[in-house]
N, C-alpha and C. Protein backbone atom coordinates (compact mmCIF):
# COMPACT_ATOMS: atom_id res chain seq x y z
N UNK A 1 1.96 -18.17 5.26
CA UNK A 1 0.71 -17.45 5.21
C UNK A 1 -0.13 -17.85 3.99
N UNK A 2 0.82 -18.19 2.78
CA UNK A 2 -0.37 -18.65 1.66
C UNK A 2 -0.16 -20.12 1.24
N UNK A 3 -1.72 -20.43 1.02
CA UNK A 3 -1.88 -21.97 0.74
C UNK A 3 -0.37 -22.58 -0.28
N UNK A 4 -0.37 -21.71 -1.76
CA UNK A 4 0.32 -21.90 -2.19
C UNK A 4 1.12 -20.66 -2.57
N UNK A 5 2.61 -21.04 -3.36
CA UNK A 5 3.14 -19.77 -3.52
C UNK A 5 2.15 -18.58 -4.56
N UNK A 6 2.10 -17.73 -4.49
CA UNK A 6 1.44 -16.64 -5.21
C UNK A 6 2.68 -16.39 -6.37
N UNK A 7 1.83 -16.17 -7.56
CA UNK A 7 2.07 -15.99 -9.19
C UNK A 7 1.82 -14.52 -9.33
N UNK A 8 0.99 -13.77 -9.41
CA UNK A 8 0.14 -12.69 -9.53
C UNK A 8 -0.52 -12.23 -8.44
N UNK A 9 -0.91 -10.88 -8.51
CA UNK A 9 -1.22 -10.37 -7.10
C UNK A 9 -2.24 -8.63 -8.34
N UNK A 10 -3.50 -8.78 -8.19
CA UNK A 10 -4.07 -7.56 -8.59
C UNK A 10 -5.13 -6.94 -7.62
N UNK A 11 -5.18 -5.81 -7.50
CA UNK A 11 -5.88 -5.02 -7.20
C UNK A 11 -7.39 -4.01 -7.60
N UNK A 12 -8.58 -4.87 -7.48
CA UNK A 12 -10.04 -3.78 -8.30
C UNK A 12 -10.64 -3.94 -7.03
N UNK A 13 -10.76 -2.44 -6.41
CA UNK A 13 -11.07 -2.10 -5.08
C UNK A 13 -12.87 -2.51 -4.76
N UNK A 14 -13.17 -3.08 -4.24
CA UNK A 14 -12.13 -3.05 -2.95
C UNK A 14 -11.42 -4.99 -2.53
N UNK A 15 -11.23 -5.57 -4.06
CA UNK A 15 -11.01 -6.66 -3.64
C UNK A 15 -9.24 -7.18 -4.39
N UNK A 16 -8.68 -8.00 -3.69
CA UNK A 16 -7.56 -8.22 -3.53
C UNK A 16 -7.28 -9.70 -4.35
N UNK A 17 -7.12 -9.69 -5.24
CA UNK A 17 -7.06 -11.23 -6.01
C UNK A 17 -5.76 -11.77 -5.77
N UNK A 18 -4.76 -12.60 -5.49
CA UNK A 18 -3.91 -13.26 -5.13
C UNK A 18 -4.07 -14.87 -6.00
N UNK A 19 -3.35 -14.85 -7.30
CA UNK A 19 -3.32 -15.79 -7.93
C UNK A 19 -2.05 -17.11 -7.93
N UNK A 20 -2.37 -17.99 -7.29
CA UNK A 20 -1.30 -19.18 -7.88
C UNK A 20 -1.39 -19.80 -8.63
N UNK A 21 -0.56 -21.53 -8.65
CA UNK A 21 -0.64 -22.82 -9.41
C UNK A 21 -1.79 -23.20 -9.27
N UNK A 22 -2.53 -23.16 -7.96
CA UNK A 22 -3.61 -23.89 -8.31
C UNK A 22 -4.84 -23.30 -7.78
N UNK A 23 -4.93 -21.58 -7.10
CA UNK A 23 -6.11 -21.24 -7.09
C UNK A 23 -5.95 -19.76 -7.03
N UNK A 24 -7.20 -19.12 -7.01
CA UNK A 24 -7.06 -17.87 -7.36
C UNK A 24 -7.77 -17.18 -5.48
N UNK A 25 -7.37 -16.68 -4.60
CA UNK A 25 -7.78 -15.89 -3.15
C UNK A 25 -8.00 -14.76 -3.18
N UNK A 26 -9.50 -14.48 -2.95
CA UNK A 26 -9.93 -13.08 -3.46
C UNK A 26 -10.06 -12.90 -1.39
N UNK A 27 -9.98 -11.71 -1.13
CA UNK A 27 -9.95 -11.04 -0.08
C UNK A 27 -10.13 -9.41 -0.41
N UNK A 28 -10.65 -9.14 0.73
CA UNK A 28 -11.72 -7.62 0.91
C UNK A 28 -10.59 -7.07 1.57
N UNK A 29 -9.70 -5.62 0.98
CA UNK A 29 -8.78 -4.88 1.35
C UNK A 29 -9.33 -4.27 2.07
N UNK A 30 -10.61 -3.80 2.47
CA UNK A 30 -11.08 -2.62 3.58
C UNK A 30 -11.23 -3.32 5.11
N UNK A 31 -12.16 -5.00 4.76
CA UNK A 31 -12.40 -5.48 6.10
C UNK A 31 -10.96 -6.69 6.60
N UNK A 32 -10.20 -6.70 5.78
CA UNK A 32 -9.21 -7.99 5.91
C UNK A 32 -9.63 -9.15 6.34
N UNK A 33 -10.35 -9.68 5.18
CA UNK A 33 -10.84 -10.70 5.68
C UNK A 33 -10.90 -11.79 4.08
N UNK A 34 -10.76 -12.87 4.16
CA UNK A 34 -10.81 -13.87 2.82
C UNK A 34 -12.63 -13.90 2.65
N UNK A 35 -12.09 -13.45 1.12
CA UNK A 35 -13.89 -13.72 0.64
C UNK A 35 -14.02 -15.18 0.25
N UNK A 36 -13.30 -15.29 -0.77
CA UNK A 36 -13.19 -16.81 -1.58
C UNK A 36 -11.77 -17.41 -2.21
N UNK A 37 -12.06 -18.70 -2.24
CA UNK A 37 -10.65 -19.71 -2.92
C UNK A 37 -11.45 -19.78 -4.43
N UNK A 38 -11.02 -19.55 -5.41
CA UNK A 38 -11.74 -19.86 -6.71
C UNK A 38 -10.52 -21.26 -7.24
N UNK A 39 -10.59 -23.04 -6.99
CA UNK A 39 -9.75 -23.76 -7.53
C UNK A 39 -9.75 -23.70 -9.19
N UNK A 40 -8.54 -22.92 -9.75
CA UNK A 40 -8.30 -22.74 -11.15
C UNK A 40 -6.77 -23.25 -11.30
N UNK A 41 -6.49 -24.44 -11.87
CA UNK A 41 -5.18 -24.77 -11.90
C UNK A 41 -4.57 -24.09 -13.29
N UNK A 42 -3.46 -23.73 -12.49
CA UNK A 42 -2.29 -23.28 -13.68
C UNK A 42 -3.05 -21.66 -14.20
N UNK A 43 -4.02 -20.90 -13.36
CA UNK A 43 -4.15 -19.87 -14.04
C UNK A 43 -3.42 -18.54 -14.37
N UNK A 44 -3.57 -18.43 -15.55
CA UNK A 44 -2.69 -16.94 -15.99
C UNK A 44 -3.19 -15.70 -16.10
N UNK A 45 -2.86 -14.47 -16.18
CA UNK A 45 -3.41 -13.08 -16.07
C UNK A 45 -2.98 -13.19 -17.85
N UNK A 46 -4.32 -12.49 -18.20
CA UNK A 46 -4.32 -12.76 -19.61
C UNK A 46 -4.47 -10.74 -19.94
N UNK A 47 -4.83 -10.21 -19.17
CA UNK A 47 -4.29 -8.92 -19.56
C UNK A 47 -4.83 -8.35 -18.07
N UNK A 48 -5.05 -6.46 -18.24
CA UNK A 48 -4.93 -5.80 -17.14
C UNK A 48 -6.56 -6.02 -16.23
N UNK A 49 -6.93 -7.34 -15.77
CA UNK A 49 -8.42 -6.93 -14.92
C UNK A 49 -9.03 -7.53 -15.73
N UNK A 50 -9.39 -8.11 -16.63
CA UNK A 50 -10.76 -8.81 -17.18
C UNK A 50 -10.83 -10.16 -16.35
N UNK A 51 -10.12 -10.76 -15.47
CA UNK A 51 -10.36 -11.89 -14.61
C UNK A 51 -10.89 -11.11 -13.97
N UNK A 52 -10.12 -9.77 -13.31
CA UNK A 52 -10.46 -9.58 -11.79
C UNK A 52 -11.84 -8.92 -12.03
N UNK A 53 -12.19 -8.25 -13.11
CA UNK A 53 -13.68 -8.17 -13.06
C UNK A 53 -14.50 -9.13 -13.04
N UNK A 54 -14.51 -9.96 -13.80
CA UNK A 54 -15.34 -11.44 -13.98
C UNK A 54 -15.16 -11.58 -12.53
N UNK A 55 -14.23 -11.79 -11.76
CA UNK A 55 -14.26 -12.38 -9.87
C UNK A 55 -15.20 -11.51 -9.36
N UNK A 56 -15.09 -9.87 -9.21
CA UNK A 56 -15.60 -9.23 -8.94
C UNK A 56 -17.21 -9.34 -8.95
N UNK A 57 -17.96 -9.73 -10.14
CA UNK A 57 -19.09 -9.70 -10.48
C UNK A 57 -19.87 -10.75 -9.72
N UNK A 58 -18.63 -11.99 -9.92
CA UNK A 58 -18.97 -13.13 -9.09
C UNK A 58 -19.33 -12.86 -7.43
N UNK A 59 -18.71 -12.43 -6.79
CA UNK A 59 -18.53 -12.35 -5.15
C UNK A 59 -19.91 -11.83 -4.60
């Protein structure tokens, strides 16, 4: 089911971030559906949500 294996997995409603080795899969928990692939190699969760806001703002 995922491109690559998943690293991280957060939740800022209503979107679903799913982080690996080499990209970050944001998807909409209400409509189930993939919003975006963001290609970020090797990214890390550097604390609780300041990526997933920055994604958020983005979409």
């Amino acid at each position: 089911m995922w491109p690559a294996k998943p690293t991280y997995c957060r939740y800022n409603s209503p979107c679903l971030s799913v982080y690996s080795e080499n990209a970050v899969d944001v998807f909409d928990v209400n409509s189930r559906e993939w919003i975006q692939t963001v290609p970020l190699t090797k990214i890390k969760i550097w604390n609780e949500g300041s990526l997933n806001i920055l994604l958020v703002e983005t979409v």
